[in-house]
N, C-alpha and C. Protein backbone atom coordinates (compact mmCIF):
# COMPACT_ATOMS: atom_id res chain seq x y z
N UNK A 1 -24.05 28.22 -3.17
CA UNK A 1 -23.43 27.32 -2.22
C UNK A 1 -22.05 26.94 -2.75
N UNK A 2 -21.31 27.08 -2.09
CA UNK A 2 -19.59 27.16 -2.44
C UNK A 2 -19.30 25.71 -1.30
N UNK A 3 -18.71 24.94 -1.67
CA UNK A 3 -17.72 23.59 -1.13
C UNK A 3 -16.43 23.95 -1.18
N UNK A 4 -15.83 24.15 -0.12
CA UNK A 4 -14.31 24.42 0.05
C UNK A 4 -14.43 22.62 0.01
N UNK A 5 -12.90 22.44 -0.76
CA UNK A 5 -12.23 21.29 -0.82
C UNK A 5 -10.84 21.82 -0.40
N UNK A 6 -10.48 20.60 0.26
CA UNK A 6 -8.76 20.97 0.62
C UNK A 6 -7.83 20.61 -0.60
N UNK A 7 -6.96 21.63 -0.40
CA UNK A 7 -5.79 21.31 -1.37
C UNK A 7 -4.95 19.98 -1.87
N UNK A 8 -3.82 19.44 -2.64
CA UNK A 8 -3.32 18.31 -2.65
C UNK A 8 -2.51 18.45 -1.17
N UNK A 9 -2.21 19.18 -0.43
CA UNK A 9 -1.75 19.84 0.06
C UNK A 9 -2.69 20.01 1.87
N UNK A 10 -2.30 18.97 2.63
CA UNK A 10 -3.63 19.13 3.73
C UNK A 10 -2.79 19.52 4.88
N UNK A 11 -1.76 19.79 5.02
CA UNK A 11 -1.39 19.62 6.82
C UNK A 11 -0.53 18.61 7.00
N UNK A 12 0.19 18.44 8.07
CA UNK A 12 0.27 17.16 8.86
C UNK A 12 -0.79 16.02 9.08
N UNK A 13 -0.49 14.85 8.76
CA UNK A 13 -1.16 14.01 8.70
C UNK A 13 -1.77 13.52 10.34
N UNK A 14 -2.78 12.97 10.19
CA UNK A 14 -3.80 12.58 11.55
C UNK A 14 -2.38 11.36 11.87
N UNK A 15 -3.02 10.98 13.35
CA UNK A 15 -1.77 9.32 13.42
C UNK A 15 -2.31 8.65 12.82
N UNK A 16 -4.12 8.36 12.65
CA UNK A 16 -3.89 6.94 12.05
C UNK A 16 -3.50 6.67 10.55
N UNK A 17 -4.00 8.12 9.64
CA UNK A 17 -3.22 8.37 8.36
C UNK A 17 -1.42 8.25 8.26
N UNK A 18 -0.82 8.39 9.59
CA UNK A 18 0.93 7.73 9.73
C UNK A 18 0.96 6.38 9.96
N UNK A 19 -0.29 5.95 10.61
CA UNK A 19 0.05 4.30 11.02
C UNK A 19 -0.38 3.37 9.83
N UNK A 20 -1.44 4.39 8.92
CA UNK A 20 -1.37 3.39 7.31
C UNK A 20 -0.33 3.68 6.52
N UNK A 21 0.82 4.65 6.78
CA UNK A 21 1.65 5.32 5.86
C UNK A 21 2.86 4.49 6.72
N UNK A 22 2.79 3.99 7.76
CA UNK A 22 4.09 3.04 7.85
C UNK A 22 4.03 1.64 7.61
N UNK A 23 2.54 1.12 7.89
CA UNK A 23 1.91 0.21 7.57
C UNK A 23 2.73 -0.16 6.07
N UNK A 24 2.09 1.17 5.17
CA UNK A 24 2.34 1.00 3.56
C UNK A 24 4.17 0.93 2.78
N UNK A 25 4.50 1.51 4.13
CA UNK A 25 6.22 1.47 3.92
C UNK A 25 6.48 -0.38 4.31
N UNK A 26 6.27 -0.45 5.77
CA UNK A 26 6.19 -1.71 5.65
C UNK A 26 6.48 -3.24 4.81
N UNK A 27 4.72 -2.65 4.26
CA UNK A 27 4.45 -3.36 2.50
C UNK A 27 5.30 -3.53 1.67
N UNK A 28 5.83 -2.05 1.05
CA UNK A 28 6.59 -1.66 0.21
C UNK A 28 8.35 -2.36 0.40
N UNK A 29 8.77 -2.43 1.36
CA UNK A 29 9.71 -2.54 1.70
C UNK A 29 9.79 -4.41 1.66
N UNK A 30 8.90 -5.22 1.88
CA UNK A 30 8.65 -6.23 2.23
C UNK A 30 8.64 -7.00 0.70
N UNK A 31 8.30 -6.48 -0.51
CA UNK A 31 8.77 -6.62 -1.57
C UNK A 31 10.10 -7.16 -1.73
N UNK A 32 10.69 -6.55 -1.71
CA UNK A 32 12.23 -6.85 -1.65
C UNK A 32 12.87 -8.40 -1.48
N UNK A 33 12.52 -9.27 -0.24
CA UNK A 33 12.96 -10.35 -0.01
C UNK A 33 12.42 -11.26 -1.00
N UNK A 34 11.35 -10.93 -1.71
CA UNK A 34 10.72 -12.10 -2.58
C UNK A 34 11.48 -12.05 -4.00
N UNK A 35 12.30 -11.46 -4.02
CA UNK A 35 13.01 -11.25 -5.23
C UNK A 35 14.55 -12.31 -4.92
N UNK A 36 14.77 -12.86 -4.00
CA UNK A 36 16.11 -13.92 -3.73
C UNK A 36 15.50 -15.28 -3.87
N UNK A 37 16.28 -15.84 -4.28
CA UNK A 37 16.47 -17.28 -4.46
C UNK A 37 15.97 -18.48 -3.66
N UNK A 38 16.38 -17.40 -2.03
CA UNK A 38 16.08 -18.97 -1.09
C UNK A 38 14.58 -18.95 -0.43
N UNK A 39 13.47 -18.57 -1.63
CA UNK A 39 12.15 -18.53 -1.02
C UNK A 39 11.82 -19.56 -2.07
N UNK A 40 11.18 -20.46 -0.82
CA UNK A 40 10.64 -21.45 -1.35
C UNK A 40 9.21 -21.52 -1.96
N UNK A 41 9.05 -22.15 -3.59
CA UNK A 41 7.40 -21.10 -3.88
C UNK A 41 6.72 -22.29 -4.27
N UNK A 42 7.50 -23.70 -3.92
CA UNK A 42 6.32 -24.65 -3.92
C UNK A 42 6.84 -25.56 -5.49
N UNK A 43 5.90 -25.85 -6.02
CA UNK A 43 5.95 -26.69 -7.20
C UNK A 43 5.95 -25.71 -8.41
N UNK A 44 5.80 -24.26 -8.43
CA UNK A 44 5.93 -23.73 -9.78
C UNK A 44 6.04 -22.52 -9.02
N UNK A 45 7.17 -21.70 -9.59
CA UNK A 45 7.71 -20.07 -9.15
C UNK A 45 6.93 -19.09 -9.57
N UNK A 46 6.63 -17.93 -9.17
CA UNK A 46 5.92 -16.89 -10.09
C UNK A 46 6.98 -16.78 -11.20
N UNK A 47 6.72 -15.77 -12.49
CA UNK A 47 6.99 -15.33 -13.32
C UNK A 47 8.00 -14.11 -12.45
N UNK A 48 9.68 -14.49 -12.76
CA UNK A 48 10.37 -13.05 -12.60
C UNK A 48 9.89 -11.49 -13.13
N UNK A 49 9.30 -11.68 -14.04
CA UNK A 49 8.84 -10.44 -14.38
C UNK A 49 7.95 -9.52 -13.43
N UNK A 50 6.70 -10.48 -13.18
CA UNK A 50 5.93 -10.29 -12.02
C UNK A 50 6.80 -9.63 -10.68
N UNK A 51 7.20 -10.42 -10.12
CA UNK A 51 8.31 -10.11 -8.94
C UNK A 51 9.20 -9.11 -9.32
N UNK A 52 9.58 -9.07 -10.21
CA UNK A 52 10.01 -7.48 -10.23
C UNK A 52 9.11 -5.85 -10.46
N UNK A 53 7.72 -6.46 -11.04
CA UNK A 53 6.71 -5.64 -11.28
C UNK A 53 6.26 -5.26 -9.88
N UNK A 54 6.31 -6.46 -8.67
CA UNK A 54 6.01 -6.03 -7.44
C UNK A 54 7.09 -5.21 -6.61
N UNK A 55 8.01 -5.28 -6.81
CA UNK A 55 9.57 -4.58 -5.85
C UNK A 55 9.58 -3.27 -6.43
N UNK A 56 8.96 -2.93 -7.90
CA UNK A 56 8.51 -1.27 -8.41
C UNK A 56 7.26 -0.72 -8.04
N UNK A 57 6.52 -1.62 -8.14
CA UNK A 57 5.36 -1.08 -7.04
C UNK A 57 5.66 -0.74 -5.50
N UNK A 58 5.92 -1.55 -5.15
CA UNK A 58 6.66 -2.20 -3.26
C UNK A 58 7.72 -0.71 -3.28
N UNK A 59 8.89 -0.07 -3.82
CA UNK A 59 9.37 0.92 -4.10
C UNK A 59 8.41 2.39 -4.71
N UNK A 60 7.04 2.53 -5.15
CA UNK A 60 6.74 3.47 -5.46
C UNK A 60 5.75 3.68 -3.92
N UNK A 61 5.12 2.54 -4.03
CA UNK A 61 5.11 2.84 -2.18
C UNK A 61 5.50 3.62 -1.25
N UNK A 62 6.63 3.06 -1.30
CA UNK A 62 7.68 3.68 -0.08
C UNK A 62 8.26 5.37 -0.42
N UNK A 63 8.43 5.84 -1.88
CA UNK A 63 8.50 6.97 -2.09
C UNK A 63 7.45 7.52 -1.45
N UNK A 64 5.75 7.34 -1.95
CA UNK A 64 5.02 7.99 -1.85
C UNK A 64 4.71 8.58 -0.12
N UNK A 65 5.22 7.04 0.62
CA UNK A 65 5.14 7.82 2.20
C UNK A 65 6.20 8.37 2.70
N UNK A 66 7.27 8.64 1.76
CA UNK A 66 8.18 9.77 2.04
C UNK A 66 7.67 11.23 1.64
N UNK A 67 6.75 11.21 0.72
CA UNK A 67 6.14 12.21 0.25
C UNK A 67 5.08 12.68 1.26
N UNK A 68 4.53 11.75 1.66
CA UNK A 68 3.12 12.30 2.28
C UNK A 68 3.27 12.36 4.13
N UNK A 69 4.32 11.70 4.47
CA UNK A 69 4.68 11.73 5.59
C UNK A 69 4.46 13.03 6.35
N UNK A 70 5.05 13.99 6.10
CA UNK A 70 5.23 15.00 6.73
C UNK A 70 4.17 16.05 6.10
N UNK A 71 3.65 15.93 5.15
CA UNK A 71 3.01 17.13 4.61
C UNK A 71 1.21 16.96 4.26
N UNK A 72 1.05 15.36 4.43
CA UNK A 72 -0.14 14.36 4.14
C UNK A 72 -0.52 14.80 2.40
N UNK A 73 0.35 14.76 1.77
CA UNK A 73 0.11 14.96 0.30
C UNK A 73 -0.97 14.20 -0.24
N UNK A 74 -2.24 14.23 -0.12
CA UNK A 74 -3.35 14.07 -0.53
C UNK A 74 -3.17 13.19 -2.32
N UNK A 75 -2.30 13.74 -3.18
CA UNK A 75 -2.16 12.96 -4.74
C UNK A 75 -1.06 12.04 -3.94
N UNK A 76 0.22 12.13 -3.43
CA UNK A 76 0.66 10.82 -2.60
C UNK A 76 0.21 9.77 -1.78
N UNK A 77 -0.72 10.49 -1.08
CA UNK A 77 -1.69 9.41 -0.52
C UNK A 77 -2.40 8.17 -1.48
N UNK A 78 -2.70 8.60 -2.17
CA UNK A 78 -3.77 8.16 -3.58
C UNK A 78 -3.00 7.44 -4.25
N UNK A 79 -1.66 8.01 -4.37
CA UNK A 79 -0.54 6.74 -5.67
C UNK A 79 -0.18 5.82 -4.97
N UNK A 80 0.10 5.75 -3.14
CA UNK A 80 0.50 4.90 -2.37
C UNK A 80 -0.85 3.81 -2.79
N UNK A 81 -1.85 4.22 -2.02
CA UNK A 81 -3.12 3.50 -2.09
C UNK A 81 -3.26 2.51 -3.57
N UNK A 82 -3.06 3.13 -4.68
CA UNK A 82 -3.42 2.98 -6.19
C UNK A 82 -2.08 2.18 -6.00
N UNK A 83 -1.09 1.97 -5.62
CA UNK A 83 -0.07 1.51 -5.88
C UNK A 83 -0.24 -0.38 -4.58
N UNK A 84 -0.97 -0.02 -3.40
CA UNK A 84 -0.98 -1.50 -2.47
C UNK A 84 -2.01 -1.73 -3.19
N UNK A 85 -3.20 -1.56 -3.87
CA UNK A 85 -4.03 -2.50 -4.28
C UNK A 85 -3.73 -2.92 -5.59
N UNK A 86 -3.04 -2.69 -6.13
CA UNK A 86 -2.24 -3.22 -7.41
C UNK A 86 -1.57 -4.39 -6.78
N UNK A 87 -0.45 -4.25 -5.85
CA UNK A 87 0.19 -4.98 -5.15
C UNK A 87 -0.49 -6.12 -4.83
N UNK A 88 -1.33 -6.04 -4.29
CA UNK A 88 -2.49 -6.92 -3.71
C UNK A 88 -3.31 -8.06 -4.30
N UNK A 89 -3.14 -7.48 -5.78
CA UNK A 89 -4.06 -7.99 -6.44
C UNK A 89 -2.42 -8.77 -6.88
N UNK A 90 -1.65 -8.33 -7.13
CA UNK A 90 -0.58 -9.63 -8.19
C UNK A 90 -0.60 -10.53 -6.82
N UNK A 91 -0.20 -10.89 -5.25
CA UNK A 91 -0.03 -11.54 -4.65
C UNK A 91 -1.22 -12.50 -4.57
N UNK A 92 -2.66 -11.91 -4.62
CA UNK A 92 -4.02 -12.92 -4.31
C UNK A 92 -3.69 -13.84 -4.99
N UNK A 93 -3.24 -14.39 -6.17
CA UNK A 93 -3.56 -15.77 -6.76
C UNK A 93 -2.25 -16.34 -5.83
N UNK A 94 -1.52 -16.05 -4.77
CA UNK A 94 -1.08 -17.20 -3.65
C UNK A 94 -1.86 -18.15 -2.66
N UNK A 95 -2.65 -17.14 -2.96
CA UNK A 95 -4.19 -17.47 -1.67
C UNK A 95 -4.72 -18.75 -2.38
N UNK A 96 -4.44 -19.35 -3.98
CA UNK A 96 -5.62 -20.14 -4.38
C UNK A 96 -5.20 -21.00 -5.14
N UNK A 97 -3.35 -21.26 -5.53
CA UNK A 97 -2.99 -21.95 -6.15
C UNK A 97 -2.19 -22.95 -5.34
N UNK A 98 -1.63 -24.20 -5.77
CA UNK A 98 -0.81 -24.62 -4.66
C UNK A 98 0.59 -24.27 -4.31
N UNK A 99 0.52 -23.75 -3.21
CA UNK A 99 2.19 -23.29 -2.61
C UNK A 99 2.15 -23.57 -1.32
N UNK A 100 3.64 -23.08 -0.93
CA UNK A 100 4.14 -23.91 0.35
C UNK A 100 3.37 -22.41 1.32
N UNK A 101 3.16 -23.58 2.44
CA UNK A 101 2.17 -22.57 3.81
C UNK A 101 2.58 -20.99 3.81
N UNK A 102 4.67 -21.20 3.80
CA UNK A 102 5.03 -19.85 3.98
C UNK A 102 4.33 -18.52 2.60
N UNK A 103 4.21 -19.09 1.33
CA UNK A 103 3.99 -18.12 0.74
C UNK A 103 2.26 -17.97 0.94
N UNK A 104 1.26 -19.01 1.54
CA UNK A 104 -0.33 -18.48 1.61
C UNK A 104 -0.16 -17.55 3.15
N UNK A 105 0.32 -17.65 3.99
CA UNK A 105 0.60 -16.75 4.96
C UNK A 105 1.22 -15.47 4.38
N UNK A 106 2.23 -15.47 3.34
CA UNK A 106 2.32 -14.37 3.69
C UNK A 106 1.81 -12.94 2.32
N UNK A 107 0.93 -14.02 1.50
CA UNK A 107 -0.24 -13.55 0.53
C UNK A 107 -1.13 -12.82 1.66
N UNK A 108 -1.62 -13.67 2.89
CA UNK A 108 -3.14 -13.43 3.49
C UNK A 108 -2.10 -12.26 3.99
N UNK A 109 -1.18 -12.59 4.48
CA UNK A 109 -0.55 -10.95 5.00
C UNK A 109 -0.86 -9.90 4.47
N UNK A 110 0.08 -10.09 3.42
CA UNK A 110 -0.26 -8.57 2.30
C UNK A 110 -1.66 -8.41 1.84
N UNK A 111 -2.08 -9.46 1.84
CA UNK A 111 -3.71 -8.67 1.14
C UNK A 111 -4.71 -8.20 2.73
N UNK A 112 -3.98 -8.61 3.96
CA UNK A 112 -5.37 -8.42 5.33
C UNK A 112 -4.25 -6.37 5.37
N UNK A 113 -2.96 -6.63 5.17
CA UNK A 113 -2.53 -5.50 5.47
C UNK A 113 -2.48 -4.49 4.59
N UNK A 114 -2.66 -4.74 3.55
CA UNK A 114 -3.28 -3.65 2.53
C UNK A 114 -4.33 -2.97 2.75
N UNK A 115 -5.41 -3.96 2.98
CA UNK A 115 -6.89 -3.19 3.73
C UNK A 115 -6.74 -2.17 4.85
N UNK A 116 -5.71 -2.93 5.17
CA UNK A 116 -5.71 -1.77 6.98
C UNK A 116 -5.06 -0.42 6.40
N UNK A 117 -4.10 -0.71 5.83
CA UNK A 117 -3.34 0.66 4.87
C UNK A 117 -4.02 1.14 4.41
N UNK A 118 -4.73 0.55 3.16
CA UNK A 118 -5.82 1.96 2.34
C UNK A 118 -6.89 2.42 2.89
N UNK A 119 -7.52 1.70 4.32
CA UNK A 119 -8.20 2.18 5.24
C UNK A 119 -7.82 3.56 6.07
N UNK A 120 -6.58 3.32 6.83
CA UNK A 120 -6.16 4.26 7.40
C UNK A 120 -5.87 5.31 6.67
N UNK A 121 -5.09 5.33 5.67
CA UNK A 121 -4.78 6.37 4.86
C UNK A 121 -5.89 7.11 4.46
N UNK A 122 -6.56 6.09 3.36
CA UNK A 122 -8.11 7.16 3.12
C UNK A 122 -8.60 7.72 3.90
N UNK A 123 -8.65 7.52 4.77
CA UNK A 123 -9.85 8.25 5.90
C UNK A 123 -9.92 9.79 6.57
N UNK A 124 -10.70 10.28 5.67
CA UNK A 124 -10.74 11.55 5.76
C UNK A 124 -11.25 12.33 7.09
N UNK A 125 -10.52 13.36 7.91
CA UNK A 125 -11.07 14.21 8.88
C UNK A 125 -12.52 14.60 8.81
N UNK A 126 -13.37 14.49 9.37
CA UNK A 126 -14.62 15.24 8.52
C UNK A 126 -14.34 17.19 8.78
N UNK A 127 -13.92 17.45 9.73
CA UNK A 127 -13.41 18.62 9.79
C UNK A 127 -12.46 19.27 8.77
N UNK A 128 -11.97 18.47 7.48
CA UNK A 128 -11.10 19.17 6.83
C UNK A 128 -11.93 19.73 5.66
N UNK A 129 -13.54 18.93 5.43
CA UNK A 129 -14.33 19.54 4.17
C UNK A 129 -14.80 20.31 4.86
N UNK A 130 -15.06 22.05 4.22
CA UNK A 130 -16.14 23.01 5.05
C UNK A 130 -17.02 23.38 3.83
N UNK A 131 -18.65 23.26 4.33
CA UNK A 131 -19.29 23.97 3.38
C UNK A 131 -19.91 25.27 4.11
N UNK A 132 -19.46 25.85 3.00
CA UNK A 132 -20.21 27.81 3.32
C UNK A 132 -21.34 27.48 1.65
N UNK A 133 -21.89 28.38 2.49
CA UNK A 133 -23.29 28.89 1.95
C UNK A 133 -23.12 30.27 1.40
């Protein structure tokens, strides 16, 4: 019994694998503003380091759905993914410490829209695994 697996290498991507891959640009791109001055973060700022650890993540993102865009690069898919739940996880402690409304809105953002991203993206054709016998 032989399992064909598909290559890193699958095709053009399904839409809803583009609508988590703009979704994830989105994300990625959305990084960016939290790195200026005039965001208000309440009674204690994150750590700059952090915030810049997220705008290299938020940027490896956005490579990766330049990568997988057109070709559904299967190891791009995976660093995007490996790359929003990283993301995800530095923003959750907004969800639980005290800050101003704008930054728990837009924590629950990134962490409800991450799910929808690594959802869509993962989600495999069942037509693309074939098993021969």
């Amino acid at each position: 019994m032989t399992i064909a697996t598909p290559s890193a290498s699958t095709g053009t991507p399904t839409t809803a694998v583009r609508v988590g891959l703009v979704v994830s640009a989105l994300l990625g791109l959305g990084n960016i503003p939290f790195l200026f001055p005039w965001i208000d973060w309440g009674t204690e700022a994150p750590p700059f380091g952090m915030l810049l650890m997220n705008l290299a993540i938020g940027m490896v993102s956005v490579v990766c759905v330049v990568l997988a865009w057109n070709t559904g690069n299967r190891g791009a898919i995976r660093s995007n993914a490996a790359a929003l739940i990283v993301n995800a996880l530095l923003v959750l402690p907004g969800l639980f410490i005290e800050a101003s409304p704008f930054i728990k809105t837009a924590s629950a953002t990134i962490v409800a829209a991450t799910v929808a991203a690594v959802v869509l993206t993962m989600r495999r054709d069942p037509a693309t695994v074939a098993v021969t016998d």
